[in-house]
N, C-alpha and C. Protein backbone atom coordinates (compact mmCIF):
# COMPACT_ATOMS: atom_id res chain seq x y z
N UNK A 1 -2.34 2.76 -23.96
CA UNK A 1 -1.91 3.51 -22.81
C UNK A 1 -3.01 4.48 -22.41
N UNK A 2 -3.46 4.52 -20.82
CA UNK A 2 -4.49 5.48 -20.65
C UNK A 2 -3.72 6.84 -20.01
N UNK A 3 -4.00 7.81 -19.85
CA UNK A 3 -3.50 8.92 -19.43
C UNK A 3 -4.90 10.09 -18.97
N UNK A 4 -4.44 9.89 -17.75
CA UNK A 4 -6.02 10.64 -17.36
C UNK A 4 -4.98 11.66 -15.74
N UNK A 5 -5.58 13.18 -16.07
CA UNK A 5 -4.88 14.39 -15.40
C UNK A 5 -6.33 15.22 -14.43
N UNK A 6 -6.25 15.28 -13.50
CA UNK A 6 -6.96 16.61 -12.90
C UNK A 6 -8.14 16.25 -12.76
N UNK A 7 -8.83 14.81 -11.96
CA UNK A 7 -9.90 14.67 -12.06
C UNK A 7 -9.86 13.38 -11.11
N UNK A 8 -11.10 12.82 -10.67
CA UNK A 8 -11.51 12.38 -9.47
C UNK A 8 -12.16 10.97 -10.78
N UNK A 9 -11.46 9.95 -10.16
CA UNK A 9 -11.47 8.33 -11.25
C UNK A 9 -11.98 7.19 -10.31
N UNK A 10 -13.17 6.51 -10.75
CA UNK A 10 -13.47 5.75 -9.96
C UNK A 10 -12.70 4.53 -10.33
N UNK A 11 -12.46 3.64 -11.92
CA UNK A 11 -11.49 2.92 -12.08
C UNK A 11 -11.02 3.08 -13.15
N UNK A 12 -9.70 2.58 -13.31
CA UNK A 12 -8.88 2.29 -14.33
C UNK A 12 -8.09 1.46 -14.41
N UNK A 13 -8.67 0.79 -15.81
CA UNK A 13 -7.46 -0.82 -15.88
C UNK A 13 -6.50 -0.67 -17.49
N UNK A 14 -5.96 -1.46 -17.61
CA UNK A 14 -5.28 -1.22 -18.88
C UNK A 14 -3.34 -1.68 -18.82
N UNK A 15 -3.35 -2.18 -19.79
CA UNK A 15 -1.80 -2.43 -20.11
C UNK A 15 -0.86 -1.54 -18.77
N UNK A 16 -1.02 -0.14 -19.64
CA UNK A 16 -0.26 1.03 -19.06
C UNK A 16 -1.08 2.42 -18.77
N UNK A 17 -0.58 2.73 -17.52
CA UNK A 17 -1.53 3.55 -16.97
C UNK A 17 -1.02 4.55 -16.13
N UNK A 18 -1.23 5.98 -16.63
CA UNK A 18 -0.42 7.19 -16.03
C UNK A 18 -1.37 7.88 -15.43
N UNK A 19 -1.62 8.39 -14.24
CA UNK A 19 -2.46 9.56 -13.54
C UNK A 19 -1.55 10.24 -12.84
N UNK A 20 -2.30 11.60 -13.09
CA UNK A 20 -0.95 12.79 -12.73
C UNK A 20 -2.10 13.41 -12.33
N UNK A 21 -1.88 14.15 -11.05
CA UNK A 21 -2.70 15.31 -10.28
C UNK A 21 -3.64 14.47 -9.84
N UNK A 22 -4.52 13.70 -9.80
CA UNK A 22 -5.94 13.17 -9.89
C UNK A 22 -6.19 12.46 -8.41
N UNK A 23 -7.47 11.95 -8.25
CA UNK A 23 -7.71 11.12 -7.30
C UNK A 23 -8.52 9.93 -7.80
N UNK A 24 -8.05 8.35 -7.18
CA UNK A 24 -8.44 7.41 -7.94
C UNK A 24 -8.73 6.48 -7.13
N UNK A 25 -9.89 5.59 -7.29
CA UNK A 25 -10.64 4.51 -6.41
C UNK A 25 -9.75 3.10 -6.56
N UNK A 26 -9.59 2.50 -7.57
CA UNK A 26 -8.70 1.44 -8.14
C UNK A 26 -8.42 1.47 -9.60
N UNK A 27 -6.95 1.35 -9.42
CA UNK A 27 -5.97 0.94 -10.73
C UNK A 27 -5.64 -0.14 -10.35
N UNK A 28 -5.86 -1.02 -11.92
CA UNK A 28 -5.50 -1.97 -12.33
C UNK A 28 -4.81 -2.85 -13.46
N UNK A 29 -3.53 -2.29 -13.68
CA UNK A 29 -2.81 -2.49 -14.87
C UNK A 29 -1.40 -2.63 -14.90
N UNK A 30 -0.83 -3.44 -15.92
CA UNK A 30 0.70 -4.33 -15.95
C UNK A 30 1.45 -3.02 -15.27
N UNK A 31 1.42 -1.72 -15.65
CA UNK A 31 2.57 -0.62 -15.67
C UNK A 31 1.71 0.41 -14.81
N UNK A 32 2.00 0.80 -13.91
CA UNK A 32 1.24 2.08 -13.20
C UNK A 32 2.32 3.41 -12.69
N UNK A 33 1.90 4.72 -12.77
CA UNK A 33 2.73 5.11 -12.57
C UNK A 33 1.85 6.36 -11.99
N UNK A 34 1.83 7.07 -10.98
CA UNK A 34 1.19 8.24 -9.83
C UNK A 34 1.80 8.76 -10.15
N UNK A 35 1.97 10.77 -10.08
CA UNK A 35 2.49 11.60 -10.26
C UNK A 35 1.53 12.27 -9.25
N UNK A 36 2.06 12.82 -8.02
CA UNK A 36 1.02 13.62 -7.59
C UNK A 36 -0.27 13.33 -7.50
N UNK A 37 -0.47 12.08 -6.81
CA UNK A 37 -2.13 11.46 -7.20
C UNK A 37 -2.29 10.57 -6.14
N UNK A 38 -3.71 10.79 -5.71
CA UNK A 38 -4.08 9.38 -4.55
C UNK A 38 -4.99 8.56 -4.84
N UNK A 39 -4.75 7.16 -4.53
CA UNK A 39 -5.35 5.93 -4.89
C UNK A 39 -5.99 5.66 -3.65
N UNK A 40 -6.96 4.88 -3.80
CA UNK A 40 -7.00 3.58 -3.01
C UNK A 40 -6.85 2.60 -3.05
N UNK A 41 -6.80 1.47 -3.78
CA UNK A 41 -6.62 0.45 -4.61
C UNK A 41 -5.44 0.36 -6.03
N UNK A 42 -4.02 -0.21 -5.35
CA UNK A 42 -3.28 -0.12 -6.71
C UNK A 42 -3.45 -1.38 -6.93
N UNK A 43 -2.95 -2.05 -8.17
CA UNK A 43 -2.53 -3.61 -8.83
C UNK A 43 -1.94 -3.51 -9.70
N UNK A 44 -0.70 -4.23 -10.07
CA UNK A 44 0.09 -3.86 -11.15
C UNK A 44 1.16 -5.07 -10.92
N UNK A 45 2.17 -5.00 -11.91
CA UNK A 45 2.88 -5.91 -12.75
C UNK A 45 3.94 -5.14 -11.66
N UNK A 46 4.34 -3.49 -12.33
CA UNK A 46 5.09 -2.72 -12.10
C UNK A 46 4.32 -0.94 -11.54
N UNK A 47 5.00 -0.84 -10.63
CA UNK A 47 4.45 0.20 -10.31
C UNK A 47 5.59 1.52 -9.73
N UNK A 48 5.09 3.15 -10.20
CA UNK A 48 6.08 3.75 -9.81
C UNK A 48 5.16 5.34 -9.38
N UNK A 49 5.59 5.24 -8.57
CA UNK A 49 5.03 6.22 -7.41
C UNK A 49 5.99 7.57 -6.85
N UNK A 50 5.60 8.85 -7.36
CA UNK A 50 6.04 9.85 -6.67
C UNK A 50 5.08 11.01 -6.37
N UNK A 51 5.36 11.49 -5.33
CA UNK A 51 4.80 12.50 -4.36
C UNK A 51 3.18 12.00 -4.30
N UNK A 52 3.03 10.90 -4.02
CA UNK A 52 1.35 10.54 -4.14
C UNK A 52 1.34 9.70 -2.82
N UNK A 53 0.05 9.44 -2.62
CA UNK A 53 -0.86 8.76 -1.44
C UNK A 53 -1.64 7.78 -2.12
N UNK A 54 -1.18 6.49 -1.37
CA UNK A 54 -2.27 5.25 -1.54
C UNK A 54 -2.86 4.62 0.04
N UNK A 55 -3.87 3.83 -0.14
CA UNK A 55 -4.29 3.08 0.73
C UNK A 55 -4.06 1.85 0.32
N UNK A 56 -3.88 0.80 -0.17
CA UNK A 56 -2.92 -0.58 -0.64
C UNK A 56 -2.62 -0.46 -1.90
N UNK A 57 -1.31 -1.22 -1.88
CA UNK A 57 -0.46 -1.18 -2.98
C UNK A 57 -0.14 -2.73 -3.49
N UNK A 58 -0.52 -3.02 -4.27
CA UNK A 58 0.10 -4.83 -4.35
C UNK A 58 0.60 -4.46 -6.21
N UNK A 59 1.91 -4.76 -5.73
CA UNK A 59 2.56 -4.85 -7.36
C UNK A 59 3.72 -5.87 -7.19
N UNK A 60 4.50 -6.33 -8.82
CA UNK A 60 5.63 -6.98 -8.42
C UNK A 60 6.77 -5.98 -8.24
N UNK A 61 6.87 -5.37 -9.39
CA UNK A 61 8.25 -4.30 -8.32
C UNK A 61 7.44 -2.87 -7.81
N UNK A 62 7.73 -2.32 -6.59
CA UNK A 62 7.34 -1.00 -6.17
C UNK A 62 8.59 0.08 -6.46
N UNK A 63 8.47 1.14 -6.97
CA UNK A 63 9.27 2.07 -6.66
C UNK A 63 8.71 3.24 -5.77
N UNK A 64 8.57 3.73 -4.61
CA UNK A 64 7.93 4.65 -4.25
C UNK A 64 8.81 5.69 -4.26
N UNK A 65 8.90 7.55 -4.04
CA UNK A 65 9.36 8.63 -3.56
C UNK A 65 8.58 9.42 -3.49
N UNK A 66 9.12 10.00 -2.31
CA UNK A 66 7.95 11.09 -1.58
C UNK A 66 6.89 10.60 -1.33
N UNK A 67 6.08 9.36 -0.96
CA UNK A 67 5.11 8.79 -1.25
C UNK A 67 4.11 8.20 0.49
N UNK A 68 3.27 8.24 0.59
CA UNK A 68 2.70 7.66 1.77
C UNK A 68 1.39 6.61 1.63
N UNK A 69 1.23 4.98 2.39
CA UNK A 69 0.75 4.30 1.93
C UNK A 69 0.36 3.85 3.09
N UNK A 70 -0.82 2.94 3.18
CA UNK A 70 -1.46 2.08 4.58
C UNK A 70 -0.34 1.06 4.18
N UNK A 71 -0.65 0.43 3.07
CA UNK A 71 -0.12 -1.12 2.73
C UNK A 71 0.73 -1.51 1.38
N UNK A 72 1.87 -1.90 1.68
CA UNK A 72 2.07 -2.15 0.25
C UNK A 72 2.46 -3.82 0.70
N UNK A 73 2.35 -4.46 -0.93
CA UNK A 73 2.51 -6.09 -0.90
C UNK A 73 3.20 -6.30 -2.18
N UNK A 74 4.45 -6.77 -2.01
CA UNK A 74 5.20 -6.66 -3.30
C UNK A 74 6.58 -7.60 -3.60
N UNK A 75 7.32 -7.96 -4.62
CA UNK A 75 8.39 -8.79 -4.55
C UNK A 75 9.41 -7.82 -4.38
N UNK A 76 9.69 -6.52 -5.43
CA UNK A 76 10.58 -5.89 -5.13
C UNK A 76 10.39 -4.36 -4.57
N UNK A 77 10.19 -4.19 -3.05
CA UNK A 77 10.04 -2.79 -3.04
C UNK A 77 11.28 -1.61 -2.61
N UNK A 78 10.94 -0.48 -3.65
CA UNK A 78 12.04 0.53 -3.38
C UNK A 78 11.48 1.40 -2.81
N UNK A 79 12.16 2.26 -1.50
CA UNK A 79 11.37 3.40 -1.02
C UNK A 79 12.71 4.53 -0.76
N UNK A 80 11.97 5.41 -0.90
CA UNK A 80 12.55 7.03 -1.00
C UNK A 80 11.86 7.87 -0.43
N UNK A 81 12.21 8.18 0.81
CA UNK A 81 11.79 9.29 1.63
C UNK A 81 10.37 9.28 2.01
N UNK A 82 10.07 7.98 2.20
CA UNK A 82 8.32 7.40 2.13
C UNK A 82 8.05 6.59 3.04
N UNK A 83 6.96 7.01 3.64
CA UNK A 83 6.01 6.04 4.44
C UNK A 83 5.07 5.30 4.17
N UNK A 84 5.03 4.11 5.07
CA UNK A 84 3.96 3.26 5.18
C UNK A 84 3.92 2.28 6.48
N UNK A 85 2.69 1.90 6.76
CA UNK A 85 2.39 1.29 7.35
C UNK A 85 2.95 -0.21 8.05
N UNK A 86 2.74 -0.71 6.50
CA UNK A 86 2.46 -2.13 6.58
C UNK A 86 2.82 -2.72 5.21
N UNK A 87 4.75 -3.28 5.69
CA UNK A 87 5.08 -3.67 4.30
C UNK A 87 5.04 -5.24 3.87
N UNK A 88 4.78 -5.83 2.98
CA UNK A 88 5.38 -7.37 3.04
C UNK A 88 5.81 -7.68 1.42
N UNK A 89 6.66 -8.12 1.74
CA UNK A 89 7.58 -7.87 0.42
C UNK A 89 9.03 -9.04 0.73
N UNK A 90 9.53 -9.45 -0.66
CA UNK A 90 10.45 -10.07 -0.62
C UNK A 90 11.44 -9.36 -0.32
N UNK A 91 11.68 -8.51 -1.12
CA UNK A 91 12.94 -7.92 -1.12
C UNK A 91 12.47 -6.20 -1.13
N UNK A 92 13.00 -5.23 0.06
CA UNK A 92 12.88 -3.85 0.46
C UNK A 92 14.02 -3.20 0.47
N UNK A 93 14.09 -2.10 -0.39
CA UNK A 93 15.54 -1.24 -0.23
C UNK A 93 15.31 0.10 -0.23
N UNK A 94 15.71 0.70 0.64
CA UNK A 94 15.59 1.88 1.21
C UNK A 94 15.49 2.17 2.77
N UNK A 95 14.83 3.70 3.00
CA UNK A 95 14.82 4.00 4.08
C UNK A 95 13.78 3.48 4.78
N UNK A 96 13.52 2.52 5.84
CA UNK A 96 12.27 1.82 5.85
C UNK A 96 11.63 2.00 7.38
N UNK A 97 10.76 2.80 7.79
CA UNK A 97 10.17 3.13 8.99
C UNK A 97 8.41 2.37 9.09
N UNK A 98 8.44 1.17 9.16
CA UNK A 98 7.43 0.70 9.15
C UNK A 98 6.64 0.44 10.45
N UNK A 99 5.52 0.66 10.90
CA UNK A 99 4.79 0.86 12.45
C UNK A 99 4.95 -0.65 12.57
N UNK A 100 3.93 -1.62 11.54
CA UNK A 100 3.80 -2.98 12.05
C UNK A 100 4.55 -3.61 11.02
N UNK A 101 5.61 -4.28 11.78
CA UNK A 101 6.06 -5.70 10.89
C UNK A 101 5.60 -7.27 11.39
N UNK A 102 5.72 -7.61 10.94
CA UNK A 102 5.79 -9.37 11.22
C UNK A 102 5.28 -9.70 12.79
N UNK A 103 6.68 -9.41 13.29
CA UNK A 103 6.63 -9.37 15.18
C UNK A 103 5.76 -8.97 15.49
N UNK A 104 5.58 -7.60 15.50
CA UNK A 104 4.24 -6.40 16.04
C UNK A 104 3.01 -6.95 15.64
N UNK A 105 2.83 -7.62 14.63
CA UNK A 105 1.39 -7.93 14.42
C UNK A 105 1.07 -9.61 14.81
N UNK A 106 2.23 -10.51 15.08
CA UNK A 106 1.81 -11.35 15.91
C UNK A 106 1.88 -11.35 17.54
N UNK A 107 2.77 -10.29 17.76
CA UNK A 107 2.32 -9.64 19.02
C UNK A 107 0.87 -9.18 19.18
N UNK A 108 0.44 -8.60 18.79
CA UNK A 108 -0.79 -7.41 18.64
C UNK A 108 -2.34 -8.64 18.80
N UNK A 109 -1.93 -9.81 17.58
CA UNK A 109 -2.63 -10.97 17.51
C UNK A 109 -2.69 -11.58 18.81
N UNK A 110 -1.31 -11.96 19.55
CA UNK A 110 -1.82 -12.76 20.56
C UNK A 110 -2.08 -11.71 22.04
N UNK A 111 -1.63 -10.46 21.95
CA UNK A 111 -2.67 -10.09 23.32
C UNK A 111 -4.25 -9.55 22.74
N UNK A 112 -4.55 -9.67 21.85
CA UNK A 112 -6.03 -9.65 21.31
C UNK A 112 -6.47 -11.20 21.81
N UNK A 113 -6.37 -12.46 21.37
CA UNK A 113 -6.59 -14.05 21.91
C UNK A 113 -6.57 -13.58 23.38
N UNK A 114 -5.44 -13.40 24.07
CA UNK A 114 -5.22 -13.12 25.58
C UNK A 114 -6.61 -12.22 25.69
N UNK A 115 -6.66 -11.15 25.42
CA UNK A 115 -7.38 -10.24 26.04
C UNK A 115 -8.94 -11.17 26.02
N UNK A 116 -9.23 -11.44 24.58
CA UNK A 116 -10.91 -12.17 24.71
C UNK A 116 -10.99 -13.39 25.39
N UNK A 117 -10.09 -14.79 25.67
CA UNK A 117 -9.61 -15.34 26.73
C UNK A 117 -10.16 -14.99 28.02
N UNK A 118 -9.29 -13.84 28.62
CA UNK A 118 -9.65 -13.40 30.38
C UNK A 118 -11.10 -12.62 29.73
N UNK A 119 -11.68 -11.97 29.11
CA UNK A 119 -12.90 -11.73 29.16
C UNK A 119 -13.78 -12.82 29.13
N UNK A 120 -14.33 -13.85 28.43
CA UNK A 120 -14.26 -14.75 28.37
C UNK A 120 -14.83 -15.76 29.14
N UNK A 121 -13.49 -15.23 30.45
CA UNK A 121 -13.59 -16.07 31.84
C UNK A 121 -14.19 -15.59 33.06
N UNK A 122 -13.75 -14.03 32.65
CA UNK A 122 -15.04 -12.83 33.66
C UNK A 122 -16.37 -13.23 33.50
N UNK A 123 -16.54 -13.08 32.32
CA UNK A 123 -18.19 -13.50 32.15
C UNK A 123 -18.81 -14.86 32.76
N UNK A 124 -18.01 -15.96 32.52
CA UNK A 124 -18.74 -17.34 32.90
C UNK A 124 -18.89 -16.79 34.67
N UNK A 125 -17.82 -16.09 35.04
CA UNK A 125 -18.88 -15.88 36.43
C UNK A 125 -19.70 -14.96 36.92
C-alpha cells in the first residue's frame, strides 16, 4: 500500500493507493482513493474520490463526493454533489449534471463535418 500526503507526485502505481492533500500527474492502481487531492490521470480497478479534482478518470467502479472532473469512463459510477464533464459509463447513480452526453457530442460532431463541408465549398470558388 502506498500512502503519500502534502506534496506535488508525478506518478504512482501500486496495488493500493491513498493521496490525501497532494497534487498528482497519474495514478495507476487496482484501489485508489483522493482525499482532498488533484489528479490528472486516474486508472484503477476501484476508485473513491472525495472533495478532490481530476482531469480523466477511467476505473471499474467510481465513487465520487464533492468532487469535479473533465472525464470519467467507468462501469459503475456513483456521484455526490459532483461535477463533470463528460461521463460514459454503464451504469450512473446519482445527481448527474453532465454538459456533453452522447447526443451533444454527435451533435457538436456533425455541425463541425457541416461547418468544414460549406467551407470547403467557399474555397473551390
Amino acid at each position: 500500500m502506498s500512502h503519500e500526503s502534502g506534496s506535488v507526485i508525478a506518478s504512482v502505481t501500486g496495488d493500493s493507493v491513498e493521496i490525501d492533500q497532494s497534487a498528482v500527474r497519474r495514478v495507476d492502481a487496482e484501489r485508489v482513493e483522493l482525499r482532498q487531492a488533484a489528479a490528472q490521470n486516474v486508472r484503477g480497478d476501484s476508485l473513491d474520490m472525495a472533495d478532490s479534482a481530476a482531469l480523466t478518470v477511467r476505473a471499474g467502479d467510481v465513487n465520487m463526493r464533492d468532487c469535479a472532473t473533465f472525464a470519467v469512463i467507468g462501469e459503475n459510477v456513483k456521484l455526490k454533489e459532483s461535477s463533470t464533464l463528460l461521463i460514459l459509463a454503464r451504469s450512473v447513480e446519482g445527481d448527474v449534471r453532465s454538459a456533453i452526453t452522447p447526443v451533444t457530442a454527435f451533435a457538436f460532431g456533425l455541425g463541425v463535418a457541416a461547418g468544414i463541408g460549406i467551407l470547403r465549398r467557399l474555397r473551390r470558388r
